[in-house]
Protein backbone atom coordinates (compact mmCIF):
# COMPACT_ATOMS: atom_id res chain seq x y z
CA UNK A 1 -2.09 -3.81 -14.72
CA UNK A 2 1.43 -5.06 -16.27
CA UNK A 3 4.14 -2.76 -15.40
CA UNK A 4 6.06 -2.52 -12.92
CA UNK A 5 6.39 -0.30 -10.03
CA UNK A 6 8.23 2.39 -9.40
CA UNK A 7 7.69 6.13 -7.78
CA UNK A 8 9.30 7.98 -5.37
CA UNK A 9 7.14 9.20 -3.13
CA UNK A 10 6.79 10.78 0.29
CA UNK A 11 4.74 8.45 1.17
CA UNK A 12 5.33 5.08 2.40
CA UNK A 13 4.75 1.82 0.86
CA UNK A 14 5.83 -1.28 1.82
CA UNK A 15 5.96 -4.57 -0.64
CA UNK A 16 5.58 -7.93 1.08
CA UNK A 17 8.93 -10.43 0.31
CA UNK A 18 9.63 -12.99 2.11
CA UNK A 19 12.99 -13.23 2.58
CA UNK A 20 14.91 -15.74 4.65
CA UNK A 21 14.68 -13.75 7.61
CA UNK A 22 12.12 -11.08 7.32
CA UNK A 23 9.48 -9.59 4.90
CA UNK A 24 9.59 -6.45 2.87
CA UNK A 25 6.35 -4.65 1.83
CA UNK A 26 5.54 -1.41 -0.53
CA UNK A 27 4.51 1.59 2.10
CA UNK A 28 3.57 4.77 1.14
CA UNK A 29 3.46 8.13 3.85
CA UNK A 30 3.09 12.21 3.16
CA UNK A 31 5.50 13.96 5.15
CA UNK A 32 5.13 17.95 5.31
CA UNK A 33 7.77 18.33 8.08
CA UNK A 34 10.44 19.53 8.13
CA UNK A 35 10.23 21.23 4.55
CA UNK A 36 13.42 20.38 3.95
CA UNK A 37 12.38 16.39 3.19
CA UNK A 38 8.41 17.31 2.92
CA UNK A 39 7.72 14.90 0.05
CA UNK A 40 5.93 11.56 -0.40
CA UNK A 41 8.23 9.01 -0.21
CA UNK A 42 7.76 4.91 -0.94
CA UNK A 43 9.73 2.67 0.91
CA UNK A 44 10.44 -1.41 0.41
CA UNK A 45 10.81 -2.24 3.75
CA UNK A 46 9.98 -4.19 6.73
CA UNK A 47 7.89 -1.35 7.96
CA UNK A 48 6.93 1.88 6.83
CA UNK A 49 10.46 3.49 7.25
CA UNK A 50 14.04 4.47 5.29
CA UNK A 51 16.03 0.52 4.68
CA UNK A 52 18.89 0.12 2.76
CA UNK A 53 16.82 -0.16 -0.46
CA UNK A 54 18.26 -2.80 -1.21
CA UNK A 55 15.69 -4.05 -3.72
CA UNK A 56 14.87 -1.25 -5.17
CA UNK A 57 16.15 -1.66 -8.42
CA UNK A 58 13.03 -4.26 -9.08
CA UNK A 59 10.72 -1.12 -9.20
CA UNK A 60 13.14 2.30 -10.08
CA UNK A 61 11.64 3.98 -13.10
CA UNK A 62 8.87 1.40 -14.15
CA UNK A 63 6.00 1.98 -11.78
CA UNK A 64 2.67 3.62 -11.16
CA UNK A 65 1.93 6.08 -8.70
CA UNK A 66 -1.12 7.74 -8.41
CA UNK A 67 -2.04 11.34 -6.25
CA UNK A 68 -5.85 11.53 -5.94
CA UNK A 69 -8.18 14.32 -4.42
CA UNK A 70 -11.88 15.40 -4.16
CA UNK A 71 -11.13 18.08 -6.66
CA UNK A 72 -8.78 15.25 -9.01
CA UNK A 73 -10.24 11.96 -8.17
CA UNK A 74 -8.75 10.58 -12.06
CA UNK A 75 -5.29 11.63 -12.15
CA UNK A 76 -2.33 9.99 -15.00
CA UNK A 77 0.07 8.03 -13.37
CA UNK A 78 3.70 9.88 -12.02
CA UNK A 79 7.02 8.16 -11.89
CA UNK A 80 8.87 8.85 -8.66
CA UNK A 81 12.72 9.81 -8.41
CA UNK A 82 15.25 8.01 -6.30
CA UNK A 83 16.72 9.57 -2.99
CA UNK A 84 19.55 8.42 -1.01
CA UNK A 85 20.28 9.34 2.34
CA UNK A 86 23.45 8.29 4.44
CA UNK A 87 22.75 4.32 4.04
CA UNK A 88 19.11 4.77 3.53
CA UNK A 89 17.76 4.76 0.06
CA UNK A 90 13.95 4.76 -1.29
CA UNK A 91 11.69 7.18 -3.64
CA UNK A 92 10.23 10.11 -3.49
CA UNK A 93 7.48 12.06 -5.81
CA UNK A 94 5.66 15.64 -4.78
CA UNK A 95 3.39 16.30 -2.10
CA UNK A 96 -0.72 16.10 -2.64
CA UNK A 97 -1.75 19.74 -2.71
CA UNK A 98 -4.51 19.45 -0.99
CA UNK A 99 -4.74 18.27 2.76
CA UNK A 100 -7.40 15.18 1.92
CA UNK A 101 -5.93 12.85 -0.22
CA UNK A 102 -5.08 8.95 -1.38
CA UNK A 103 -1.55 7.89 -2.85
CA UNK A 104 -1.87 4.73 -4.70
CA UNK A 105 0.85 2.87 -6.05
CA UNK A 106 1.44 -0.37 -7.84
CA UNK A 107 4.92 -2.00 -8.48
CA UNK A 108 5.94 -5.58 -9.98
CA UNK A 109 8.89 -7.13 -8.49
CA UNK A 110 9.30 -10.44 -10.50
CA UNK A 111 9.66 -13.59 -9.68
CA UNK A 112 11.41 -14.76 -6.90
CA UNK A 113 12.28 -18.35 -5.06
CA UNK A 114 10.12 -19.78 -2.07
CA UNK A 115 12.27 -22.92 -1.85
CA UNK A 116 11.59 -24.87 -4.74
CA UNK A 117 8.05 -22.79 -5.56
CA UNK A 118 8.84 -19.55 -7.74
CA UNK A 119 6.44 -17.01 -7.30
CA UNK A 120 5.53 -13.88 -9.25
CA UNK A 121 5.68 -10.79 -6.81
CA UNK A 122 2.69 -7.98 -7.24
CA UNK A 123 2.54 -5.14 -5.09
CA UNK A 124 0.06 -2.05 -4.26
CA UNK A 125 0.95 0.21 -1.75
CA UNK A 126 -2.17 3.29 -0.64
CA UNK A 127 -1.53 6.46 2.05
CA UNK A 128 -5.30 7.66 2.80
CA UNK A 129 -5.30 10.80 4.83
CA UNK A 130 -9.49 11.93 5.09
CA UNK A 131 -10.90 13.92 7.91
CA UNK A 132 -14.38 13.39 7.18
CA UNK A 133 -16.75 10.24 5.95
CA UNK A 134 -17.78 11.90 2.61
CA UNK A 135 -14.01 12.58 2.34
CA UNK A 136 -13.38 8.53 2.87
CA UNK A 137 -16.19 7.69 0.54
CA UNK A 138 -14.71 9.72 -2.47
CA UNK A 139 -11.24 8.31 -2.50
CA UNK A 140 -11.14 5.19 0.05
CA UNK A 141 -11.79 3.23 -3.68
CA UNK A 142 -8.72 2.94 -6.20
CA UNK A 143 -10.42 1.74 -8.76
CA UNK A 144 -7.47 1.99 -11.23
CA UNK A 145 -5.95 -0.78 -9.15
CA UNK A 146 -6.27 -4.44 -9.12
CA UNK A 147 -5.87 -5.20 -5.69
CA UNK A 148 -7.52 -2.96 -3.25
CA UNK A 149 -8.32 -2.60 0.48
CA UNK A 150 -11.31 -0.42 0.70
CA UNK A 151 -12.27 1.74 4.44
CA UNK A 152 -15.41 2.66 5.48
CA UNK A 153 -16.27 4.30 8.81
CA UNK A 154 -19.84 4.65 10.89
CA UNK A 155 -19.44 6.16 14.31
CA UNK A 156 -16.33 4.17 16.27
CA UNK A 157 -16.34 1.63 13.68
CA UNK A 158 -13.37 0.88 10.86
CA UNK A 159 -14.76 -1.46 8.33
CA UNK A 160 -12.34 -2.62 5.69
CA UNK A 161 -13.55 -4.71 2.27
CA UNK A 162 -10.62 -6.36 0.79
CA UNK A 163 -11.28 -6.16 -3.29
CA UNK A 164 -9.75 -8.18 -6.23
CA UNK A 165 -10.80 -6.91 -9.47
CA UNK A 166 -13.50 -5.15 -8.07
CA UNK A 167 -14.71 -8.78 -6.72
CA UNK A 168 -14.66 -9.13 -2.29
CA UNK A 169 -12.35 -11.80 -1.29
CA UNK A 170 -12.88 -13.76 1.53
CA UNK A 171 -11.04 -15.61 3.94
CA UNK A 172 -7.70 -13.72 3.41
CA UNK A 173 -5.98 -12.50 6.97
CA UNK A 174 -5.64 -8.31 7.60
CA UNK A 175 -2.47 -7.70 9.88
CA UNK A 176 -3.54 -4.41 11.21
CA UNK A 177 -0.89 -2.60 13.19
CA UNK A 178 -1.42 0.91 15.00
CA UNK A 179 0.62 2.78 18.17
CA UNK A 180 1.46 1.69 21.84
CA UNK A 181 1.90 -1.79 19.96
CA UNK A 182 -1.95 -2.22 18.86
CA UNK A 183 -1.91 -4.91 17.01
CA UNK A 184 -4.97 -7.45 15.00
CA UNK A 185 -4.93 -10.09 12.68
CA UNK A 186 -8.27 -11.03 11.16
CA UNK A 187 -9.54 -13.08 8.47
CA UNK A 188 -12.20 -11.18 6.04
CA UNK A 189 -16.07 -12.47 5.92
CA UNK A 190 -17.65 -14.04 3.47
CA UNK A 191 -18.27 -10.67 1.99
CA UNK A 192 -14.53 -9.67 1.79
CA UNK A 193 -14.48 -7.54 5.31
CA UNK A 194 -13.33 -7.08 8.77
CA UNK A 195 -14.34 -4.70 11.65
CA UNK A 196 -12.39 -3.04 13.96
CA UNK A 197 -12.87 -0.85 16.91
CA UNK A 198 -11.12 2.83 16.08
CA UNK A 199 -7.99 2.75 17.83
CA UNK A 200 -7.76 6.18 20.54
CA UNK A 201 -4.50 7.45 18.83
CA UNK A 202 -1.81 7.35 16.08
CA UNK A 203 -1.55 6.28 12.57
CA UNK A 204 -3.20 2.62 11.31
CA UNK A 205 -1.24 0.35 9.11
CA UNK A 206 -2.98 -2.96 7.53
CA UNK A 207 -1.72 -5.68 4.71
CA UNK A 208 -3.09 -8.26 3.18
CA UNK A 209 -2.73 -10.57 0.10
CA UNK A 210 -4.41 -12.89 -2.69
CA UNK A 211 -2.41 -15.62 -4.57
CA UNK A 212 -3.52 -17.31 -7.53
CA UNK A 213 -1.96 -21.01 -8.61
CA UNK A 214 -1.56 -19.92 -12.44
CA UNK A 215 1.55 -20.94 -14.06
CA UNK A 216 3.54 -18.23 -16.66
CA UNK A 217 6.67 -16.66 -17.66
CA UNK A 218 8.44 -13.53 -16.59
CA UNK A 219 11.12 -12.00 -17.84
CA UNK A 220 12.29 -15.15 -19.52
CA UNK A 221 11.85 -16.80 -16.08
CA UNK A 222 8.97 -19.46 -15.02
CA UNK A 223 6.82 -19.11 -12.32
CA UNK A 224 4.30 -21.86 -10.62
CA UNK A 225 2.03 -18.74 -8.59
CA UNK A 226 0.87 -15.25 -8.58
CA UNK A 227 1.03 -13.46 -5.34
CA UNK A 228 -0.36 -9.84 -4.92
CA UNK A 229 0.51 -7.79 -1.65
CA UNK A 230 -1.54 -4.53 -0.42
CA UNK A 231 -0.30 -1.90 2.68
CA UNK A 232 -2.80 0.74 3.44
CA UNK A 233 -1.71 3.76 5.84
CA UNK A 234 -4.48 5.72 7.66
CA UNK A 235 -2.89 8.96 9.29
CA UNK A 236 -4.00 9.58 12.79
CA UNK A 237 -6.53 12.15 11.11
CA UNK A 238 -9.19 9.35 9.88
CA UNK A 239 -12.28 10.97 10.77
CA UNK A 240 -13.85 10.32 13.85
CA UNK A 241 -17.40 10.81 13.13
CA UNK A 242 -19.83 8.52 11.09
CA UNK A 243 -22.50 10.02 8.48
């Protein structure tokens, strides 16, 4: 996957920067409410939320953003459209027609400076909203993307595999984040995955990342390492019942 990303969607992704003071991610969130601004928007952010946008520009009309479904689980690619409201500013593309769905998106920022290391930026952004396990077993793979974080559920259980290339990765942290401050950070298995108990209410939010020590140029620009950031937002409507 070489281009870079850029969709404006209703849902919420949010790429992981590290900037001097904080960290921006790619999120992605549906929003049907109010109709007036029912859309699915992506955000660069600190969290899942409108930001100033400031960094926008790295993804604007050069991204991939996928809408899958039972009935369309191979869709082409979209491009999403700017929005700007008051000082907020992010992207928006339509809604998912039908109510059980996975937004994937994919966005390359470039390279930017860690101190003296310059790193190439990757980032892939997914909104899963399910509301049954055969639902979650159809779409909780993007296969069209490199970098994935795959759900599975069985009774109470979440059970996450982290993917690169289709390959597990292990020993990468999950930050998992979810209401009334819930929050985990846990390193995947051996076999690329971590468990969780089902939290009682509100939406689920994890990241993770790979990083590969392989030298290039981009843009004219050298880099020393690859970095590749995944968000993943499960709606409070995961299913609640294993097979």
């Amino acid at each position: 996957m070489n281009r870079i990303f850029s969709c404006g969607l209703v849902a919420v992704a949010c790429l992981c920067i590290a900037l001097p003071a904080n960290a921006h991610y790619l999120w992605i969130s549906v929003d049907r409410e109010p109709a007036s601004s029912a859309g699915t928007n992506i955000y660069f952010e600190e969290a899942p939320r409108p930001g100033d946008g400031s960094y926008m520009d790295h993804f604007l009309g050069k991204s991939d953003v996928w809408i899958r479904t039972i009935e369309t689980p191979n869709p082409t690619s979209i491009l999403a459209e700017e929005v700007k409201q008051g000082d907020d500013r992010w992207m928006r593309t339509e809604l998912p027609s039908a109510e059980e769905y996975s937004v994937d998106a994919y966005g390359k920022f470039g390279v930017y400076a860690y101190g003296q290391t310059k790193v190439l930026l990757h980032y892939y952004a997914r909104a899963l909203s399910v509301a049954s396990h055969d639902a979650m077993h159809e779409l909780g793979r993007a296969e069209q993307m490199d970098l994935d974080l795959v759900p599975h559920d069985e009774g109470d259980q979440f059970e996450f595999t982290l993917l690169w290339q289709g390959e597990p990765v292990a020993d990468r942290m999950v930050f998992v984040r979810g209401a009334n401050g819930y929050r985990k950070n846990i390193k995947t298995d051996a076999s690329g995955r971590i468990e969780l108990q089902r939290p009682s209410m509100g939406d689920l939010t994890l990241r993770s990342s790979v990083e590969f020590s392989t030298p290039g140029e981009e843009a004219g620009e050298r880099y020393e390492k690859a970095r590749h950031n995944i968000t993943l937002v499960l709606p409070k409507n995961a299913p609640a019942d294993g097979p």
